[in-house]
N, C-alpha and C. Protein backbone atom coordinates (compact mmCIF):
# COMPACT_ATOMS: atom_id res chain seq x y z
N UNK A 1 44.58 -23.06 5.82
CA UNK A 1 43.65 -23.82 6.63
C UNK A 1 42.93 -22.87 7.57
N UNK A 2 41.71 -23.29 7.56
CA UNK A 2 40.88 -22.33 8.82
C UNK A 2 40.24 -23.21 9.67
N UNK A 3 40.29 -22.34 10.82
CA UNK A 3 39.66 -23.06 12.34
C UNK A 3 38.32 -22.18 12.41
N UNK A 4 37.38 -22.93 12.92
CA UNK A 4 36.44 -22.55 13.80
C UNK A 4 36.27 -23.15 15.10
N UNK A 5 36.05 -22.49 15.90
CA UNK A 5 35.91 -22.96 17.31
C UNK A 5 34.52 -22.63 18.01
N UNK A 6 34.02 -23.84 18.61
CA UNK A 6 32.27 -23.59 19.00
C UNK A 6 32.68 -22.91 20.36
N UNK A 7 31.85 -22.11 20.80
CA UNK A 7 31.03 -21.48 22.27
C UNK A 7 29.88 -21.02 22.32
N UNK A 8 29.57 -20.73 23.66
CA UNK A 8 28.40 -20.75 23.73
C UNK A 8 27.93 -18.87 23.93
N UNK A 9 26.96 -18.85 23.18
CA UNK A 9 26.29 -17.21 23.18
C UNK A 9 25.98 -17.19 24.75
N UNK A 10 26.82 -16.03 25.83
CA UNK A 10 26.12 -15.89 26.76
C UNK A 10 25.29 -14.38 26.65
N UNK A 11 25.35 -13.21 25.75
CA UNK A 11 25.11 -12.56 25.38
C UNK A 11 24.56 -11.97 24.29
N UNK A 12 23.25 -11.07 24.04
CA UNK A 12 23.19 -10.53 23.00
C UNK A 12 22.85 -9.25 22.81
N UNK A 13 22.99 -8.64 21.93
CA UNK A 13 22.82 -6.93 21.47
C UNK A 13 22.47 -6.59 20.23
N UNK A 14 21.62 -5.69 20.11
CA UNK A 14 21.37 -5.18 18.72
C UNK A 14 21.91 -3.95 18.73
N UNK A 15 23.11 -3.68 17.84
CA UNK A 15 23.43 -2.19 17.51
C UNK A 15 23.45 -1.91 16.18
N UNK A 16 22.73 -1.17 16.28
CA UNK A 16 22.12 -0.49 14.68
C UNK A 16 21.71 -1.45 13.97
N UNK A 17 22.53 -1.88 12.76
CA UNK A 17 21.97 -2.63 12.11
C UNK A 17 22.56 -4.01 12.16
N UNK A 18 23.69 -4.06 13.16
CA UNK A 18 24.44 -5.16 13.56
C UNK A 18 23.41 -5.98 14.91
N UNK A 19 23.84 -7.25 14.64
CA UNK A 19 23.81 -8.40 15.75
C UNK A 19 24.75 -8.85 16.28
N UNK A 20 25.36 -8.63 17.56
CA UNK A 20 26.63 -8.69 18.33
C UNK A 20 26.05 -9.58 19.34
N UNK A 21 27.11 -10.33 19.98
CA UNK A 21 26.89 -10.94 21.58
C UNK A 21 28.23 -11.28 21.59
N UNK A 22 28.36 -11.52 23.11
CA UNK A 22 29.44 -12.14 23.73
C UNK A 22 29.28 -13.67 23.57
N UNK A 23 30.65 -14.44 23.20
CA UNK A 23 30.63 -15.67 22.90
C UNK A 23 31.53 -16.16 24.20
N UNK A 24 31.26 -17.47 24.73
CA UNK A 24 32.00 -18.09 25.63
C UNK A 24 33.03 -19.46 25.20
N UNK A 25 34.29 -19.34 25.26
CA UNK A 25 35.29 -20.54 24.75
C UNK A 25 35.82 -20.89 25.87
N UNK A 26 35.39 -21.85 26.29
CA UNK A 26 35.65 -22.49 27.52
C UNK A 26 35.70 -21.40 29.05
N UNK A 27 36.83 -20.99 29.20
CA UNK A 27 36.79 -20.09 29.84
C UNK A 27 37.17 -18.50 29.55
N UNK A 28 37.18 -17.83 28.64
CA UNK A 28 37.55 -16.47 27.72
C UNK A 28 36.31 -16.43 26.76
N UNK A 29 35.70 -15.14 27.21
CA UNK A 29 34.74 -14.80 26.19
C UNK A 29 35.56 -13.67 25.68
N UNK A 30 34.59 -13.32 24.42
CA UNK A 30 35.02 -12.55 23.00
C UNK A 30 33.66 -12.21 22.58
N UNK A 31 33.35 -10.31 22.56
CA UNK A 31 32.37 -9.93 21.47
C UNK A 31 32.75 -10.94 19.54
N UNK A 32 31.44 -11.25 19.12
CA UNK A 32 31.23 -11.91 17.98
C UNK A 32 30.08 -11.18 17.47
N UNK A 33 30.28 -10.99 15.86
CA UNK A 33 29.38 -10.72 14.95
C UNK A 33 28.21 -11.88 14.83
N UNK A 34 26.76 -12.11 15.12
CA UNK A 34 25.99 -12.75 15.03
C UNK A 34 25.10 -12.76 13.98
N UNK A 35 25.66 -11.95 12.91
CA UNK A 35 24.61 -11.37 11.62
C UNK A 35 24.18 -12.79 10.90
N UNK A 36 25.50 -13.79 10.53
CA UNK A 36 25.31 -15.11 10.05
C UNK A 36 24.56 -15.90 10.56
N UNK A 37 23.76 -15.83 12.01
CA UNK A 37 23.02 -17.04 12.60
C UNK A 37 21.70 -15.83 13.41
N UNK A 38 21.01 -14.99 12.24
CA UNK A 38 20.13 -14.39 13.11
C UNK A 38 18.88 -15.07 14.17
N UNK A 39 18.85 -16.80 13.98
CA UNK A 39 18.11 -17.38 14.59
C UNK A 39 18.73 -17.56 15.87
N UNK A 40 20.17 -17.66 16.13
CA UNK A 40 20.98 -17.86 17.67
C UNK A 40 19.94 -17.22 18.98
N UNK A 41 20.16 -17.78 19.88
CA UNK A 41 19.87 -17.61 21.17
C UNK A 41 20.84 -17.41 22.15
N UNK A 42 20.78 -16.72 23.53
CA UNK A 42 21.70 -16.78 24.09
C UNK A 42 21.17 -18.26 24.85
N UNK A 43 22.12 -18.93 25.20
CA UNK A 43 22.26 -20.50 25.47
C UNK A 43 22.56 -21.49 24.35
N UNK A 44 22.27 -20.98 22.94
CA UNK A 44 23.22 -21.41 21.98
C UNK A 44 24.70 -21.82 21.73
N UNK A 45 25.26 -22.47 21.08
CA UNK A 45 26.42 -22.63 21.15
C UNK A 45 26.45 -22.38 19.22
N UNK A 46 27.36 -21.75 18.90
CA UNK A 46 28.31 -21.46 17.74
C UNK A 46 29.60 -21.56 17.19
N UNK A 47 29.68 -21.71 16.23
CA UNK A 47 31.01 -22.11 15.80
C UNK A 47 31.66 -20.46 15.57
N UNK A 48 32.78 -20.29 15.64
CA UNK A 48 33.07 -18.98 14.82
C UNK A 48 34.59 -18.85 14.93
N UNK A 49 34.44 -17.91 13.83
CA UNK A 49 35.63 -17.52 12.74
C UNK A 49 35.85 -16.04 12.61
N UNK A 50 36.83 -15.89 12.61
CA UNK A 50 37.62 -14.44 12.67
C UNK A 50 36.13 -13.58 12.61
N UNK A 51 35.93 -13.63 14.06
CA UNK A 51 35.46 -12.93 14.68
C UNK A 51 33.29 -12.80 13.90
N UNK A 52 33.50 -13.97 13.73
CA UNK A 52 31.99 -14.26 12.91
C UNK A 52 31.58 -15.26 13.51
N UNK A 53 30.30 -15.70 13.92
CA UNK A 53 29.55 -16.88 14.36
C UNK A 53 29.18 -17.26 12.62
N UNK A 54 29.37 -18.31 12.33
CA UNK A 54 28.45 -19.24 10.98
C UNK A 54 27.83 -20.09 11.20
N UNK A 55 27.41 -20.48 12.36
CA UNK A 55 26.52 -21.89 11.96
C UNK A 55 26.12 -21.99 13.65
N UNK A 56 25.14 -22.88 13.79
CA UNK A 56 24.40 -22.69 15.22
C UNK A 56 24.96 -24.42 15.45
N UNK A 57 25.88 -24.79 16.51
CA UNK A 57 25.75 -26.47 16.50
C UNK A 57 25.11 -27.17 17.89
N UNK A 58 25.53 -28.25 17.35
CA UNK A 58 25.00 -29.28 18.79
C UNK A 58 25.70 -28.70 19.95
N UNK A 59 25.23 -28.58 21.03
CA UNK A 59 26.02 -28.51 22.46
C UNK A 59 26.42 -29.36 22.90
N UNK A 60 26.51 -30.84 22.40
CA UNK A 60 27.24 -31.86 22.56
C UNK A 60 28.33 -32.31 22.00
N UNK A 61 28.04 -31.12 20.81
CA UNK A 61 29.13 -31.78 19.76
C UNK A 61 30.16 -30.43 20.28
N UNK A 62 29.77 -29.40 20.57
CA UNK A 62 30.65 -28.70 20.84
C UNK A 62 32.04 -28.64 21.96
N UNK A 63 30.96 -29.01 23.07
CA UNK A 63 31.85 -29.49 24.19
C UNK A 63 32.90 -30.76 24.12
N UNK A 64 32.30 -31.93 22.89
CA UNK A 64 33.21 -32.68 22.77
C UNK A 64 34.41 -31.67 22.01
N UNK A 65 34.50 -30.89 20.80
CA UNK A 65 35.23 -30.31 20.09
C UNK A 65 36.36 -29.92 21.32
N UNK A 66 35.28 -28.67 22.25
CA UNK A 66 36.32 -27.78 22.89
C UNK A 66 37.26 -29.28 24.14
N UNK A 67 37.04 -29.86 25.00
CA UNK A 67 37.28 -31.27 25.29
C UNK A 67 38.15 -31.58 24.50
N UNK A 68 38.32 -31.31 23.14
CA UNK A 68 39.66 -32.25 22.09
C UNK A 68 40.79 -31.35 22.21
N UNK A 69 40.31 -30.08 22.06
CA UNK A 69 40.92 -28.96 22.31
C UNK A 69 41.82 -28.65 23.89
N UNK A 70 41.61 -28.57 24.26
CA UNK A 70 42.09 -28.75 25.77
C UNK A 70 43.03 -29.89 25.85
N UNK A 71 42.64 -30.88 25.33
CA UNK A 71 43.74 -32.54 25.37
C UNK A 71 44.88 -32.28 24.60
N UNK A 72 44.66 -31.28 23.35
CA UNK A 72 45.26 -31.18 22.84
C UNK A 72 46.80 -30.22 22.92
N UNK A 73 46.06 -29.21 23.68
CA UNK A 73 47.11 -27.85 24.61
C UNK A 73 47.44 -28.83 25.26
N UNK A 74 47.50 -29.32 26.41
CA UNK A 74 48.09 -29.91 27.35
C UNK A 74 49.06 -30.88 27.05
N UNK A 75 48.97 -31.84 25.83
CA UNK A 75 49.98 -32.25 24.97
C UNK A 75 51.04 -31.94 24.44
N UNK A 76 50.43 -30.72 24.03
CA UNK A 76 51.43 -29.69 23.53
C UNK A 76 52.54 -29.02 24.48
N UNK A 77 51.88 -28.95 25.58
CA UNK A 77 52.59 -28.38 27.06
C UNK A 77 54.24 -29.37 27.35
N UNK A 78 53.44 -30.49 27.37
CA UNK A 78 54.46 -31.98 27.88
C UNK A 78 55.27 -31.97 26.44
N UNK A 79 55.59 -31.30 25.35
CA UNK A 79 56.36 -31.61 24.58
C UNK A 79 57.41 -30.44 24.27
């Protein structure tokens, strides 16, 4: 099974022939490969996967995701 998890691009960089930025997950950002979504923006939000952005999504839909996510740790905590 694989996860992707949305955040939001607060960063971007061109090195060499790569597209890099810093991604934001709630509160912990992580450099991400941006080669898969060369249309992204920083204020974008992305889904990504071992260490890849794939797909550009809703910022509504994301925050609900990360929101499920969070309910979900804290559940996990109390058990």
């Amino acid at each position: 099974m694989c996860l992707a998890i949305p955040g939001e691009i607060v960063e971007i960089r061109e090195e060499g022939a790569l597209r890099n930025g810093k991604v934001r997950f709630g509160g912990i950002a992580r450099e991400i490969c941006l080669a898969y979504v060369p249309e992204a923006k920083v204020g974008d939000y992305v889904l990504a996967h071992a260490g890849f952005a794939i797909t550009i999504v809703d910022e509504e839909e994301a925050r609900a995701t990360l929101a499920l996510f969070e309910e979900l740790a804290k559940k996990e905590k109390t058990h």
